[in-house]
C-alpha atoms as a PDB file:
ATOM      1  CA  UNK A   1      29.517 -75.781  19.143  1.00  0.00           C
ATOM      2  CA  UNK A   2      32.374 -78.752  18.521  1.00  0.00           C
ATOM      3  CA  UNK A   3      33.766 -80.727  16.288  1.00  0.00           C
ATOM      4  CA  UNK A   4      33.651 -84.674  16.558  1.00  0.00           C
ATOM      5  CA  UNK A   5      34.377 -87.800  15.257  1.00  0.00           C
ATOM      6  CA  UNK A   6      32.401 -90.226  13.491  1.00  0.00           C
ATOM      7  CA  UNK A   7      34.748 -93.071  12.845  1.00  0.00           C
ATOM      8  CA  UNK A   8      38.339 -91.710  11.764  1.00  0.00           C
ATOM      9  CA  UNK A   9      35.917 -88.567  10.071  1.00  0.00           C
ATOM     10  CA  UNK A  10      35.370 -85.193  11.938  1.00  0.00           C
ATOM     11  CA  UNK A  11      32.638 -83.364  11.990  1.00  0.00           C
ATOM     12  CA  UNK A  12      31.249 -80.271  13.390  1.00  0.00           C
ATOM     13  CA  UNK A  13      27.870 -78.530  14.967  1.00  0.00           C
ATOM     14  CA  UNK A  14      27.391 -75.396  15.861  1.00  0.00           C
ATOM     15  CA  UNK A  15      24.114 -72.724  16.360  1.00  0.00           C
ATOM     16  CA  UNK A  16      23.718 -69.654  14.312  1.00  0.00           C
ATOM     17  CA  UNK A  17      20.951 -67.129  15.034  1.00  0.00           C
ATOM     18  CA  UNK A  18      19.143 -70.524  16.424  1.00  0.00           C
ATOM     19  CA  UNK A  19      19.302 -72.421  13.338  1.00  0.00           C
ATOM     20  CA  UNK A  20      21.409 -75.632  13.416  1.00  0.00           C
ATOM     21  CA  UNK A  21      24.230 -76.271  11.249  1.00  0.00           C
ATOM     22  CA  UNK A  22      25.420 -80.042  11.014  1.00  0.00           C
ATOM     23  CA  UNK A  23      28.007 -81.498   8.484  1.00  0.00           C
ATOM     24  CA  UNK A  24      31.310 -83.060   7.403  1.00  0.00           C
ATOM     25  CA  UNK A  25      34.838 -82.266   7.312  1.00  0.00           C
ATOM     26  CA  UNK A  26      36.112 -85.370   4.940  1.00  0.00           C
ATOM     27  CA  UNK A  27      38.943 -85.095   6.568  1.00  0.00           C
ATOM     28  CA  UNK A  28      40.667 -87.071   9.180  1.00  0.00           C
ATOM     29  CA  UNK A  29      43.111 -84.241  10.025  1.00  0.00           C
ATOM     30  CA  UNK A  30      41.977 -82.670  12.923  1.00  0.00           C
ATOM     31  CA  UNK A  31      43.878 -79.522  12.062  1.00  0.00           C
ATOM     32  CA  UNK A  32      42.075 -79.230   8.700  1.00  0.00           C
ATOM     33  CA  UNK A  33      38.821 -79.813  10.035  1.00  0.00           C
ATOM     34  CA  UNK A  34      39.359 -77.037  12.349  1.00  0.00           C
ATOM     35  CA  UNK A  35      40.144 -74.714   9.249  1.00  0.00           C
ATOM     36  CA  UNK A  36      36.847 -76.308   7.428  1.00  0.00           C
ATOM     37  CA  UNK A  37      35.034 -76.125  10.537  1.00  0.00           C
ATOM     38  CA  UNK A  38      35.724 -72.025  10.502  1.00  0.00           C
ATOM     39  CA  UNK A  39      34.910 -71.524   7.615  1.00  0.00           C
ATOM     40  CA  UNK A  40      31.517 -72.812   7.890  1.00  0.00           C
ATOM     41  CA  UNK A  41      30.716 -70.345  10.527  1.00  0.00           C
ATOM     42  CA  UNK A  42      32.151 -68.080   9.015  1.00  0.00           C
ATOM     43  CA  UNK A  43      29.616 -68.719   6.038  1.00  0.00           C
ATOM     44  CA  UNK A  44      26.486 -69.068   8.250  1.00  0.00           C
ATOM     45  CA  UNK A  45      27.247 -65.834  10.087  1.00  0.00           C
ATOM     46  CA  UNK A  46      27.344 -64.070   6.334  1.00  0.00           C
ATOM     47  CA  UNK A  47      24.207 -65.509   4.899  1.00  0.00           C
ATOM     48  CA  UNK A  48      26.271 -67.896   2.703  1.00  0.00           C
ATOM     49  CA  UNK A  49      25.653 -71.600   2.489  1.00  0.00           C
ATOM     50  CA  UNK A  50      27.834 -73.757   4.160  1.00  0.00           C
ATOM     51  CA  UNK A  51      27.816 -76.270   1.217  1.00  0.00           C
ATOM     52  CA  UNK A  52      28.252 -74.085  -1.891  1.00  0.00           C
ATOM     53  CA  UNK A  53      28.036 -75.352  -5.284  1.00  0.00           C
ATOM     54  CA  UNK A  54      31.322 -75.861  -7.093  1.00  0.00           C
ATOM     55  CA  UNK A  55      31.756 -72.893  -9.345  1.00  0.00           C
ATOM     56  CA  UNK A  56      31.319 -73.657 -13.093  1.00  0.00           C
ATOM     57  CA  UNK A  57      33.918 -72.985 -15.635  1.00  0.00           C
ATOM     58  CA  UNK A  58      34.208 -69.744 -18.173  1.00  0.00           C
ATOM     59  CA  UNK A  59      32.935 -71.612 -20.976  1.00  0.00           C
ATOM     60  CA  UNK A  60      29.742 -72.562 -19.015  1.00  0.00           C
ATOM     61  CA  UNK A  61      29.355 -68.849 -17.015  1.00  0.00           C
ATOM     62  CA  UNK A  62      30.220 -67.189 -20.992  1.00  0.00           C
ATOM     63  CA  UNK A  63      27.050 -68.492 -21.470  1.00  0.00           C
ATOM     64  CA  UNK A  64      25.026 -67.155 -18.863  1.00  0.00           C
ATOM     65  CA  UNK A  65      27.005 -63.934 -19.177  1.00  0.00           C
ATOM     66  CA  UNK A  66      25.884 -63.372 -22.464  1.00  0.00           C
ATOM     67  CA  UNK A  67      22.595 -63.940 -21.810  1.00  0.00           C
ATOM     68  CA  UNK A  68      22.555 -61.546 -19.294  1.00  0.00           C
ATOM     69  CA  UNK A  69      24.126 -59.048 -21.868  1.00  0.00           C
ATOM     70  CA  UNK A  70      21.188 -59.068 -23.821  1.00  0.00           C
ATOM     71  CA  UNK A  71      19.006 -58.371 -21.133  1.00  0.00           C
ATOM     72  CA  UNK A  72      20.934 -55.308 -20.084  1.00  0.00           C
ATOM     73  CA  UNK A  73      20.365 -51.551 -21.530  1.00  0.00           C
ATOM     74  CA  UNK A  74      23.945 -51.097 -22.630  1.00  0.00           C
ATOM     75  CA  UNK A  75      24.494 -49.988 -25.634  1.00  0.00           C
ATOM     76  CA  UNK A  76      24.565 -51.486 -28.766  1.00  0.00           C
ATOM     77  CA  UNK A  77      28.765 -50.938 -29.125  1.00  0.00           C
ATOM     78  CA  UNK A  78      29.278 -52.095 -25.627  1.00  0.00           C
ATOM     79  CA  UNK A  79      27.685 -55.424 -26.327  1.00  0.00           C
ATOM     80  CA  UNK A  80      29.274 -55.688 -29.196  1.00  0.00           C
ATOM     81  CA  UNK A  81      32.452 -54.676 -27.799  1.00  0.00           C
ATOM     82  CA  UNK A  82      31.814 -57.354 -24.446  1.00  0.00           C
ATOM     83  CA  UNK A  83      30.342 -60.390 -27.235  1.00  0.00           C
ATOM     84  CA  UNK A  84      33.699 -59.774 -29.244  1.00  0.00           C
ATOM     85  CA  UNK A  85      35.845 -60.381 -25.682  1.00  0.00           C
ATOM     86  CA  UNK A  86      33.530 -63.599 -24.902  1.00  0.00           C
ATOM     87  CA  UNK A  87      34.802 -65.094 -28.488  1.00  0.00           C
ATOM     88  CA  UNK A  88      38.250 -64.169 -27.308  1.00  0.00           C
ATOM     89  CA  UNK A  89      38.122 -65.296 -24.422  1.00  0.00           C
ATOM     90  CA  UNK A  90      36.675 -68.615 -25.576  1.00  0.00           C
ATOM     91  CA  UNK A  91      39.623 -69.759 -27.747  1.00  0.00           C
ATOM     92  CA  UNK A  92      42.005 -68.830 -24.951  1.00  0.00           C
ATOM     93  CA  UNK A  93      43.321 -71.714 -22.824  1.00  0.00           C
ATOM     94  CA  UNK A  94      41.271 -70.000 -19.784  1.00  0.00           C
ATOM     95  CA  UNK A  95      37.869 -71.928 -21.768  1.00  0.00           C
ATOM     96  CA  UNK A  96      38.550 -75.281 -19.521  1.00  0.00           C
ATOM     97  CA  UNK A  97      39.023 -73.579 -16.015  1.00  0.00           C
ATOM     98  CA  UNK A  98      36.754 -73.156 -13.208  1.00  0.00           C
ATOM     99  CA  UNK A  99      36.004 -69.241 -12.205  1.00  0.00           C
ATOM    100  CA  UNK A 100      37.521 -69.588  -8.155  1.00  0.00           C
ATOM    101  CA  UNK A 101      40.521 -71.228 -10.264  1.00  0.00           C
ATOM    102  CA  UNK A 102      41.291 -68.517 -12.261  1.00  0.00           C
ATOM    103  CA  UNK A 103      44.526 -66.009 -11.085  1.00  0.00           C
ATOM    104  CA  UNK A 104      45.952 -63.041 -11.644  1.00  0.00           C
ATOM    105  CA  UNK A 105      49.140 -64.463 -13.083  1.00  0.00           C
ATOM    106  CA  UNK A 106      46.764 -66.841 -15.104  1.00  0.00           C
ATOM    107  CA  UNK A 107      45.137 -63.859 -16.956  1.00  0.00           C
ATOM    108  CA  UNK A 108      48.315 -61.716 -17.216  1.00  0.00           C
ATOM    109  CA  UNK A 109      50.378 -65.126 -18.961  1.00  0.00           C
ATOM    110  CA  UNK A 110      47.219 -65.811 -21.492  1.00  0.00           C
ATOM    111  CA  UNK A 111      47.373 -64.583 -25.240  1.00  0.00           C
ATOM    112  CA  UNK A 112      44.338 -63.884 -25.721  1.00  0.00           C
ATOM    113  CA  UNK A 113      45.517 -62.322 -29.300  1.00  0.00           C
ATOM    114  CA  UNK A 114      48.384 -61.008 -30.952  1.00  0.00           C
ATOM    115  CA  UNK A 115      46.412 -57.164 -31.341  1.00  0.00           C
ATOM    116  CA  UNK A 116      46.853 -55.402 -28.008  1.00  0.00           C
ATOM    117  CA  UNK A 117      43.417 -53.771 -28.892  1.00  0.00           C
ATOM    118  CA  UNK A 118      41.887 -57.453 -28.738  1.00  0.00           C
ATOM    119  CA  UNK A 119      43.916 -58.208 -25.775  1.00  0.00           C
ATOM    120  CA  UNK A 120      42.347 -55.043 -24.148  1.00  0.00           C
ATOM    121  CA  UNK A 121      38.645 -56.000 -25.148  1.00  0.00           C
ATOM    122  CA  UNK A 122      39.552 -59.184 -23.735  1.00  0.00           C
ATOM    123  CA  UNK A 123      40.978 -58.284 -20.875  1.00  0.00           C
ATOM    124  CA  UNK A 124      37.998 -55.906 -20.189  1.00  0.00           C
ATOM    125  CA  UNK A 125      35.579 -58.715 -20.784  1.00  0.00           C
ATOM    126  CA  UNK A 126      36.853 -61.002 -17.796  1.00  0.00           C
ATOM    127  CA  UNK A 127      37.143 -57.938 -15.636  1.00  0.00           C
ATOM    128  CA  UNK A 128      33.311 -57.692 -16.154  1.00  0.00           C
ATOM    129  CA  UNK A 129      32.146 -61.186 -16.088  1.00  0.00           C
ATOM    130  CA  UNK A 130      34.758 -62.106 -13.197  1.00  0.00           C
ATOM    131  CA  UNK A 131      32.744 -59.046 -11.276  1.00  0.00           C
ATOM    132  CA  UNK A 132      29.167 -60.639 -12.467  1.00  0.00           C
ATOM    133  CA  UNK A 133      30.208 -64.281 -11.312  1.00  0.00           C
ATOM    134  CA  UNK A 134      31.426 -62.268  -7.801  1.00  0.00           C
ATOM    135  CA  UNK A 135      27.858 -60.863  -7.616  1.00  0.00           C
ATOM    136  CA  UNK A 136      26.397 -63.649  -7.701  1.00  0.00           C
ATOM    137  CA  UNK A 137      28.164 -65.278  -5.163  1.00  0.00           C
ATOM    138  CA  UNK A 138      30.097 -67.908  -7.099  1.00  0.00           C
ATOM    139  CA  UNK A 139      33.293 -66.818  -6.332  1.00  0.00           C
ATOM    140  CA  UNK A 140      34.748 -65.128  -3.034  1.00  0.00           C
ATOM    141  CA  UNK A 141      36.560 -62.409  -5.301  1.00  0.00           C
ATOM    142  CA  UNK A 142      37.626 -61.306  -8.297  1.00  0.00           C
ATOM    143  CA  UNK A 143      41.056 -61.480  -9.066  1.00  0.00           C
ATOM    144  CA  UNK A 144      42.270 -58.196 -10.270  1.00  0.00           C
ATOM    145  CA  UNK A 145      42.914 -57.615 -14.373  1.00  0.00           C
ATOM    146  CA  UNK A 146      45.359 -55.315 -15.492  1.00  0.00           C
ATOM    147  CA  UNK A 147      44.513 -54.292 -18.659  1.00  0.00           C
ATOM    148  CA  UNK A 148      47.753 -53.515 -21.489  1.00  0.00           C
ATOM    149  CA  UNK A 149      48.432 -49.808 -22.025  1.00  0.00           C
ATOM    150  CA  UNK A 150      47.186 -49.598 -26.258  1.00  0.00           C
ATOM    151  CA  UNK A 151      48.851 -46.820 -27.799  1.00  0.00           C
ATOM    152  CA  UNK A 152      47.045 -44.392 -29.903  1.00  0.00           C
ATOM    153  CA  UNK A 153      46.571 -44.790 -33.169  1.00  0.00           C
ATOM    154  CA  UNK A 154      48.892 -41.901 -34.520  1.00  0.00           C
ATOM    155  CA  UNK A 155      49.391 -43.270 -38.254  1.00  0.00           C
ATOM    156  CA  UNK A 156      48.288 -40.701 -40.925  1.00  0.00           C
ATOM    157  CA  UNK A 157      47.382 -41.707 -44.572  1.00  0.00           C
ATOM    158  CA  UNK A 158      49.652 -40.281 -46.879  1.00  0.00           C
ATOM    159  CA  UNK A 159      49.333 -39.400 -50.554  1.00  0.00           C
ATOM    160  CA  UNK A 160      51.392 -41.970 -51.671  1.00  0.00           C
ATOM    161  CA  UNK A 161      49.353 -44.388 -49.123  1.00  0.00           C
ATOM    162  CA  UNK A 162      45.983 -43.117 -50.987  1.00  0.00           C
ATOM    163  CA  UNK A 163      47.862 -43.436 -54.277  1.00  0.00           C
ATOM    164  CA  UNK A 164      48.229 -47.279 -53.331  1.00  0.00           C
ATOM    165  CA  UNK A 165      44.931 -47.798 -52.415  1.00  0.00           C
ATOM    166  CA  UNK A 166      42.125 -46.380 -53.691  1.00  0.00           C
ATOM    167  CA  UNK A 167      42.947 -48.225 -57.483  1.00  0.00           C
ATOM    168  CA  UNK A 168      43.102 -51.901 -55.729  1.00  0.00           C
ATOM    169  CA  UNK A 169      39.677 -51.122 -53.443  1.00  0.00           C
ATOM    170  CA  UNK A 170      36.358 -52.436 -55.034  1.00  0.00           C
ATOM    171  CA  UNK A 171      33.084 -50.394 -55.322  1.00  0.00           C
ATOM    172  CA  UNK A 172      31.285 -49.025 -52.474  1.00  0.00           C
ATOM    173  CA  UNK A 173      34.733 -49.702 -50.478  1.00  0.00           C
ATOM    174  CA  UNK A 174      35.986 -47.055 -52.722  1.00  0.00           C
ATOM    175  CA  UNK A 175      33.736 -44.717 -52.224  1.00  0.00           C
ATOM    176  CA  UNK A 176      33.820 -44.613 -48.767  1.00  0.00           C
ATOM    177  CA  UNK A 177      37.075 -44.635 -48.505  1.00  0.00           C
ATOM    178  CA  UNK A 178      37.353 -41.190 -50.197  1.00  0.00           C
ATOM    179  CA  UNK A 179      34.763 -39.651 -47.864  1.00  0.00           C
ATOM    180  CA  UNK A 180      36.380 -40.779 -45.136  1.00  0.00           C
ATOM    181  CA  UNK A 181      39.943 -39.235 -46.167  1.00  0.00           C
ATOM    182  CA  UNK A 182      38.742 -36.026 -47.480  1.00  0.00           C
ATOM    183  CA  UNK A 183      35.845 -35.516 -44.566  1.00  0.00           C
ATOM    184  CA  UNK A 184      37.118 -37.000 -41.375  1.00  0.00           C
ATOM    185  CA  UNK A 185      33.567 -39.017 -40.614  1.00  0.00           C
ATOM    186  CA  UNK A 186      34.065 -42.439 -39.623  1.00  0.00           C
ATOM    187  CA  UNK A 187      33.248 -45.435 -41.475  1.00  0.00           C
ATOM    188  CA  UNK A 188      29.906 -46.119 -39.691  1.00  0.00           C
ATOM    189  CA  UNK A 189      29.012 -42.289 -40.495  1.00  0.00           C
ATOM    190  CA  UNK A 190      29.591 -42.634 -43.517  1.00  0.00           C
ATOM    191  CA  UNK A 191      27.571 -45.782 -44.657  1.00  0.00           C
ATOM    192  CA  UNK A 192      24.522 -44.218 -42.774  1.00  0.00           C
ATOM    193  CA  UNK A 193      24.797 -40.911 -44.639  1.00  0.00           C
ATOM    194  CA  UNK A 194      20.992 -40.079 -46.442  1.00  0.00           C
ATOM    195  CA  UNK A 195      19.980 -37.842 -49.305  1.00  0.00           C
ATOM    196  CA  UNK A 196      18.524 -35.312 -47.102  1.00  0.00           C
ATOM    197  CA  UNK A 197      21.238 -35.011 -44.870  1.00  0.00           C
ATOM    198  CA  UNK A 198      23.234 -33.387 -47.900  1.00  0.00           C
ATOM    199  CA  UNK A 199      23.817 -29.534 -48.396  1.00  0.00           C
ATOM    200  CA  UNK A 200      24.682 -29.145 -52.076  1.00  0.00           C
ATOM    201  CA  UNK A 201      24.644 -25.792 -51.866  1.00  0.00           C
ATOM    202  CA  UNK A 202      26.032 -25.384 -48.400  1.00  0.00           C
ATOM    203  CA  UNK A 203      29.035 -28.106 -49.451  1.00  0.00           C
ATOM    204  CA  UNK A 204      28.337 -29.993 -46.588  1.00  0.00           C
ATOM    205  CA  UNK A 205      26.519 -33.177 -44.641  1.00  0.00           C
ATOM    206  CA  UNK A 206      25.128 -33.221 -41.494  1.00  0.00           C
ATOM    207  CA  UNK A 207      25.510 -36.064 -39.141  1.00  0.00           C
ATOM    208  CA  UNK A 208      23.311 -36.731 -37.006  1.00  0.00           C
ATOM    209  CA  UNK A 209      24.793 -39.296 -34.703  1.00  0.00           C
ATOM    210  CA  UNK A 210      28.095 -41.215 -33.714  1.00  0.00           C
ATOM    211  CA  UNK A 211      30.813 -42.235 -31.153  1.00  0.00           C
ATOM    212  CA  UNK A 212      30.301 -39.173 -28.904  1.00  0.00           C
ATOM    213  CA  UNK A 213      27.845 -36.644 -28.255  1.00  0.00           C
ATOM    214  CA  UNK A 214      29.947 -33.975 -30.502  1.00  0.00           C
ATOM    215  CA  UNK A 215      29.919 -36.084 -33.484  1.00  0.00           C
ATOM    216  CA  UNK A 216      26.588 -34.388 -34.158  1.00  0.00           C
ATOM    217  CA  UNK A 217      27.681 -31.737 -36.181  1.00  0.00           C
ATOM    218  CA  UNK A 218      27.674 -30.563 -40.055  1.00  0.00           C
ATOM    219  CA  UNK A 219      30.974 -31.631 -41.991  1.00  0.00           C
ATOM    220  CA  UNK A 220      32.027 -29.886 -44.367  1.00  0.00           C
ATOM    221  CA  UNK A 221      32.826 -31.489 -48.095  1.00  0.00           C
ATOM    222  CA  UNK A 222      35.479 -31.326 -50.658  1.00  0.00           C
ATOM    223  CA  UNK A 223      34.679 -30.556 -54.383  1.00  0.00           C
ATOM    224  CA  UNK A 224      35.725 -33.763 -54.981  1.00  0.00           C
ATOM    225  CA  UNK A 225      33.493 -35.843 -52.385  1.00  0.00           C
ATOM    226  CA  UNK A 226      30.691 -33.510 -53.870  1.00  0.00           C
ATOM    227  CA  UNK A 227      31.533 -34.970 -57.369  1.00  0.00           C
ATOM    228  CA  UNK A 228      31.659 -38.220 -56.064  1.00  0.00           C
ATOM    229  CA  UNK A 229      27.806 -38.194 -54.523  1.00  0.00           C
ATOM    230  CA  UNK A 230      26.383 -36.698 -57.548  1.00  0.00           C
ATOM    231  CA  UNK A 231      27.702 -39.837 -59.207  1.00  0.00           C
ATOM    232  CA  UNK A 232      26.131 -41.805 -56.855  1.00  0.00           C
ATOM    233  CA  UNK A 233      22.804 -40.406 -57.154  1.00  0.00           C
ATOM    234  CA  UNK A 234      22.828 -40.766 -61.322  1.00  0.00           C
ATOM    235  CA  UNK A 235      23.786 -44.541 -60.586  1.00  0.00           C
ATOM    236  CA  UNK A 236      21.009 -44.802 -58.309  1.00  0.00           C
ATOM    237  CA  UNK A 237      18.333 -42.922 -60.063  1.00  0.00           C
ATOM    238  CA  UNK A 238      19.506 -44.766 -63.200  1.00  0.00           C
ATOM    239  CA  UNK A 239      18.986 -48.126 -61.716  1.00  0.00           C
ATOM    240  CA  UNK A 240      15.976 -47.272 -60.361  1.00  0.00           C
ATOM    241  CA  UNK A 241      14.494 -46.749 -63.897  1.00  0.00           C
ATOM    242  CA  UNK A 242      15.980 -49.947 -65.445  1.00  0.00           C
ATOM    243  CA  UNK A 243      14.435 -51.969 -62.403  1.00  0.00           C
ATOM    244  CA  UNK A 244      11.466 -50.357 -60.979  1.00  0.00           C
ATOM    245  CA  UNK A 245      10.693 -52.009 -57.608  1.00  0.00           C
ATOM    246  CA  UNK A 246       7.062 -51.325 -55.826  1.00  0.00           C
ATOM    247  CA  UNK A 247       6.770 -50.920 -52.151  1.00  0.00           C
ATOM    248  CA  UNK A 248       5.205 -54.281 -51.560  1.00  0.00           C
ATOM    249  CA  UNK A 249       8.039 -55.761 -52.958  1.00  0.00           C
ATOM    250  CA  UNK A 250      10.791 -54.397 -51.075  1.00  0.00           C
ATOM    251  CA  UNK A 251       8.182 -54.790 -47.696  1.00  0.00           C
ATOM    252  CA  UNK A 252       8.966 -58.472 -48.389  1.00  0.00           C
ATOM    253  CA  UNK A 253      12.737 -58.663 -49.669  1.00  0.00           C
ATOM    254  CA  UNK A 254      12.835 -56.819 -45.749  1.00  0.00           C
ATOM    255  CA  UNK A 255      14.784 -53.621 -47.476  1.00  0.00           C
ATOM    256  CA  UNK A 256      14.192 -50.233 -47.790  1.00  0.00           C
ATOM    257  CA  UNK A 257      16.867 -48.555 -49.573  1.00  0.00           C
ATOM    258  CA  UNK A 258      15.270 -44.816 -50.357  1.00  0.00           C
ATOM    259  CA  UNK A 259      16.714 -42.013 -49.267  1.00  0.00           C
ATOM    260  CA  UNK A 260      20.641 -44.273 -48.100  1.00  0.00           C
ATOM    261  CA  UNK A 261      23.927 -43.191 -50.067  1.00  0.00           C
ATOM    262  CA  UNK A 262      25.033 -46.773 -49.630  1.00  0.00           C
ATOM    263  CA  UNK A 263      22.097 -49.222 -49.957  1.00  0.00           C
ATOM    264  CA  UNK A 264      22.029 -52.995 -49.197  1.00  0.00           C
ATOM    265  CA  UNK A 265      19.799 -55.737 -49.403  1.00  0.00           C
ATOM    266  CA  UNK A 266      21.159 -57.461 -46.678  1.00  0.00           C
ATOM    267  CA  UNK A 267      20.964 -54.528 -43.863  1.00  0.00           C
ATOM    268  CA  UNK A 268      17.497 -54.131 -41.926  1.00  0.00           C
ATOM    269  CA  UNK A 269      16.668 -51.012 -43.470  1.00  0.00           C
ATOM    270  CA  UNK A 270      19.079 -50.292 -45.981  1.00  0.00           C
ATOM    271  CA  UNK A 271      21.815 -48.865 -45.181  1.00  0.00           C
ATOM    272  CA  UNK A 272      25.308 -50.534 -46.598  1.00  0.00           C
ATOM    273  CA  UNK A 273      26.625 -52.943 -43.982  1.00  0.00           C
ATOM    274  CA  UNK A 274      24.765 -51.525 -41.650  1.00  0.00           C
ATOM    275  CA  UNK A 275      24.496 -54.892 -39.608  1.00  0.00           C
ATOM    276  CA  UNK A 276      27.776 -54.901 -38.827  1.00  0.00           C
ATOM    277  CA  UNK A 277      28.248 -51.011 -37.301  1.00  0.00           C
ATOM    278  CA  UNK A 278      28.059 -51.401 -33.761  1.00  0.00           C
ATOM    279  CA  UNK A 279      25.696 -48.163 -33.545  1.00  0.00           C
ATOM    280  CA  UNK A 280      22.140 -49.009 -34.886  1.00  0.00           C
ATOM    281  CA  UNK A 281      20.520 -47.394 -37.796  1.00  0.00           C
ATOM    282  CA  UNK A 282      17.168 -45.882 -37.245  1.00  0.00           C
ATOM    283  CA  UNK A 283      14.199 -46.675 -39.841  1.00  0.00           C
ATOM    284  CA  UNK A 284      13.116 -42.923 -39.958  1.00  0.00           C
ATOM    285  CA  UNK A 285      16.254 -40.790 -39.018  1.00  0.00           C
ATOM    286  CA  UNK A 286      15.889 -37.283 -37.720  1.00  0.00           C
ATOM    287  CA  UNK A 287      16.031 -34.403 -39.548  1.00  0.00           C
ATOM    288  CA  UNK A 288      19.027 -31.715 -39.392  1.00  0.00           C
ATOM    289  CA  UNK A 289      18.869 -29.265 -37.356  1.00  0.00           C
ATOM    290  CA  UNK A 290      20.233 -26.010 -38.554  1.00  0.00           C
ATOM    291  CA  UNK A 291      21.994 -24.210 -35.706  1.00  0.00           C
ATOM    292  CA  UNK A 292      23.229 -20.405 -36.133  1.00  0.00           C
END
């Protein structure tokens, strides 16, 4: 095991479980060809190779990353939630620089956005592919990410906030809107409410999936949500008989809109904007079940 000179060059040699490891320094300092020289045992003795390929930058790994996203069994909010960081991430001057380049005071001085929430998603992104580019051996280690402290969101709508509004908001916005305020159900809960899911005489819908395992539960209604869906259901069922559509028909227009409170043509299976809630919407949802 040595280091030697080929010209004005070192290089070194050295044995490692019987296999022979032979290469150059590129240096001419004899100092820093000691250094390099460790370090190559160091990597032989680990399993590592001794000439590892440069690591790529985050624009190039994004890409991987997000293919390997789609491969995983998160779920469908987390992706969304780690595909939303990538984009930030992407128009962030950290886009151009290589991963084993990349510091903590680097990710702690770039604005990834003005929101802290974004910054947060952000921040949680890196932190995730920074530990995926680890495992997989292209970087040493992964600088540590402090993510910002987001408050919680304490704001309350007011009357006088409603008052504002509800007159300016546009049809189904509306709508939703008012369930939201006077039932507490998020806006993904609400735009995948169904028919059957409704208890006229009970005053109240039943839910039967969200954010957390307790959002499974029956919510009760106001008189004037009530009001609202009955509406609904005479716009609907009026429609209906001005445009009769046949099954075939909306088999190929890719809809089925039976049975949603807020139907869309553009949404797999009919729900209103249902493409764009994280959580996805189920072609034959479960029934309620009626608990004592």
């Amino acid at each position: 095991m040595s280091l030697y000179q080929r010209g004005n060059v070192w290089y070194y040699l050295f044995y490692v479980n019987g296999k022979r490891y032979r290469g150059s320094t590129k240096t001419e300092n004899e100092k820093e060809a000691g250094r390099i020289y460790a370090k190559a045992m160091v990597a032989a003795e680990s399993g590592e190779s001794t000439k590892p390929k440069r690591p790529p930058l985050i624009q190039d790994f994004v890409k991987e990353f997000l293919e390997w996203l789609d491969q995983t069994t998160l779920k469908p909010r987390t992706k969304a939630d780690y595909k939303n960081g990538c984009r930030l991430i992407l128009q962030s001057g950290l886009r151009g620089t290589r991963l084993d380049l990349i510091s903590k005071d680097d990710i702690e001085t770039t604005n990834f956005h003005e929101s802290l929430a974004s910054r947060d998603c952000a921040m949680r992104t890196l932190r995730r592919l920074l530990g995926k580019a680890r495992d997989r051996h292209l970087i040493r280690e992964a600088p540590r990410v402090k993510r910002p402290k987001v408050p919680g969101r304490e704001r309350m709508v007011t009357d006088a906030d409603e008052k504002g509004i509800l007159p300016v908001c546009p049809r189904p916005l509306r709508d939703v809107l008012i369930i939201m305020l006077d039932s507490g159900l998020r806006n993904g809960e609400v735009v995948r409410m169904r028919w059957e899911y409704i208890d006229w005489e009970g005053a109240f819908c039943f839910n039967p999936e969200g954010k957390t395992p307790r959002a499974r539960r029956k919510v009760p209604l106001s008189e004037r949500v009530l009001e609202l869906l009955r509406t609904i259901q005479q716009e609907q069922a009026q429609k209906k008989k001005q445009k009769p559509k046949k099954k075939e028909e909306q088999k190929q227009n890719g809809t089925q809109d039976d049975g949603w409170v807020f139907p869309s043509k553009h949404a797999p299976f009919g729900a209103y904007r249902a493409e764009r809630i994280g959580t996805p919407v189920q072609k034959h949802c479960p029934g309620p079940r009626h608990s004592g």
